[in-house]
C-alpha atoms as a PDB file:
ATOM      1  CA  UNK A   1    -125.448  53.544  54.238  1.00  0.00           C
ATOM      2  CA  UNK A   2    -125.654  55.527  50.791  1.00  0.00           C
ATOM      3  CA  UNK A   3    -123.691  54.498  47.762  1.00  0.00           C
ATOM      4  CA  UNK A   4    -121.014  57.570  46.645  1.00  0.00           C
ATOM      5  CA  UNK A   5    -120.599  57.160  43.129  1.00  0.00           C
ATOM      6  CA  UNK A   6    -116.793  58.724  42.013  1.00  0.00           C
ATOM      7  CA  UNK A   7    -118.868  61.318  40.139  1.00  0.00           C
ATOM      8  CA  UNK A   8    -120.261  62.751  43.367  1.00  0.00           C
ATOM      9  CA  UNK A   9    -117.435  62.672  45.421  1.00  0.00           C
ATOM     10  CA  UNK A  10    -115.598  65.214  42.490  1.00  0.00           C
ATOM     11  CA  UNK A  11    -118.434  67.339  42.377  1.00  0.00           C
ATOM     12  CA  UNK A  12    -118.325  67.595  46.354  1.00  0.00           C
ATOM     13  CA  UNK A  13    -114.547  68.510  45.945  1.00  0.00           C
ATOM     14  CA  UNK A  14    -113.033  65.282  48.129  1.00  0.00           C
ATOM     15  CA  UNK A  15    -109.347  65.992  48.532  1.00  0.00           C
ATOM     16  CA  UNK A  16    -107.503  62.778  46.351  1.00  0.00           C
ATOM     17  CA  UNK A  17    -104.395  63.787  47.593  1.00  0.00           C
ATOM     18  CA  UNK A  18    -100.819  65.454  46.418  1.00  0.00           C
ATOM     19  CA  UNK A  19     -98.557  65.169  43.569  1.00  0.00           C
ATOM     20  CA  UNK A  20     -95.770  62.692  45.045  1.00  0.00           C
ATOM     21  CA  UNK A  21     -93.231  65.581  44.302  1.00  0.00           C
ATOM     22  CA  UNK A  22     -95.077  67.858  46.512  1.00  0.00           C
ATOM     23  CA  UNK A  23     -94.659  66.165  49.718  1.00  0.00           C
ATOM     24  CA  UNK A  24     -93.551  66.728  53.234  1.00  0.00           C
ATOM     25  CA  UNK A  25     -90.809  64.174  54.502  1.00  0.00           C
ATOM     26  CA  UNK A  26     -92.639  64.227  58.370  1.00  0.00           C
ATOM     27  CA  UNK A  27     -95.574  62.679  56.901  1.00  0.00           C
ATOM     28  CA  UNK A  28     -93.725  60.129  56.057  1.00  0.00           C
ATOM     29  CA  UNK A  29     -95.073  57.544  58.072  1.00  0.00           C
ATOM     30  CA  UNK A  30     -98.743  58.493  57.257  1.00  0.00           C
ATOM     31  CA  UNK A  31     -98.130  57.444  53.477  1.00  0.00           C
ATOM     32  CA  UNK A  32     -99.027  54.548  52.251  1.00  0.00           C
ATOM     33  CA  UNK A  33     -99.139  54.902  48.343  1.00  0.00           C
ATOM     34  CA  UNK A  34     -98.421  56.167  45.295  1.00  0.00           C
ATOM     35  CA  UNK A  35    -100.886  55.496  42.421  1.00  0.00           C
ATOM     36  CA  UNK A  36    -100.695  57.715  38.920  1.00  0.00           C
ATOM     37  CA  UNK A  37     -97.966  59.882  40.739  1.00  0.00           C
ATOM     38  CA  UNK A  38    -100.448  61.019  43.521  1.00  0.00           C
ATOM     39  CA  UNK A  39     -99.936  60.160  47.509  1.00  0.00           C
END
């Protein structure tokens, strides 16, 4: 299996997630962090 660096995966656009004050309360269950304010 390849090594992703972080650098590659933000040039590739990966989706990090949402700002936790821009969230939807029926996803609730599907959350399992917060880091830096981000889900």
């Amino acid at each position: 299996m390849a090594v992703v660096t972080m650098r590659q995966m933000l040039e590739s656009g990966v989706h990090f997630g949402h700002q936790t004050r821009r969230w939807n309360p029926k996803m609730k269950r599907f959350i399992l962090t917060d880091r830096n304010g981000i889900y």
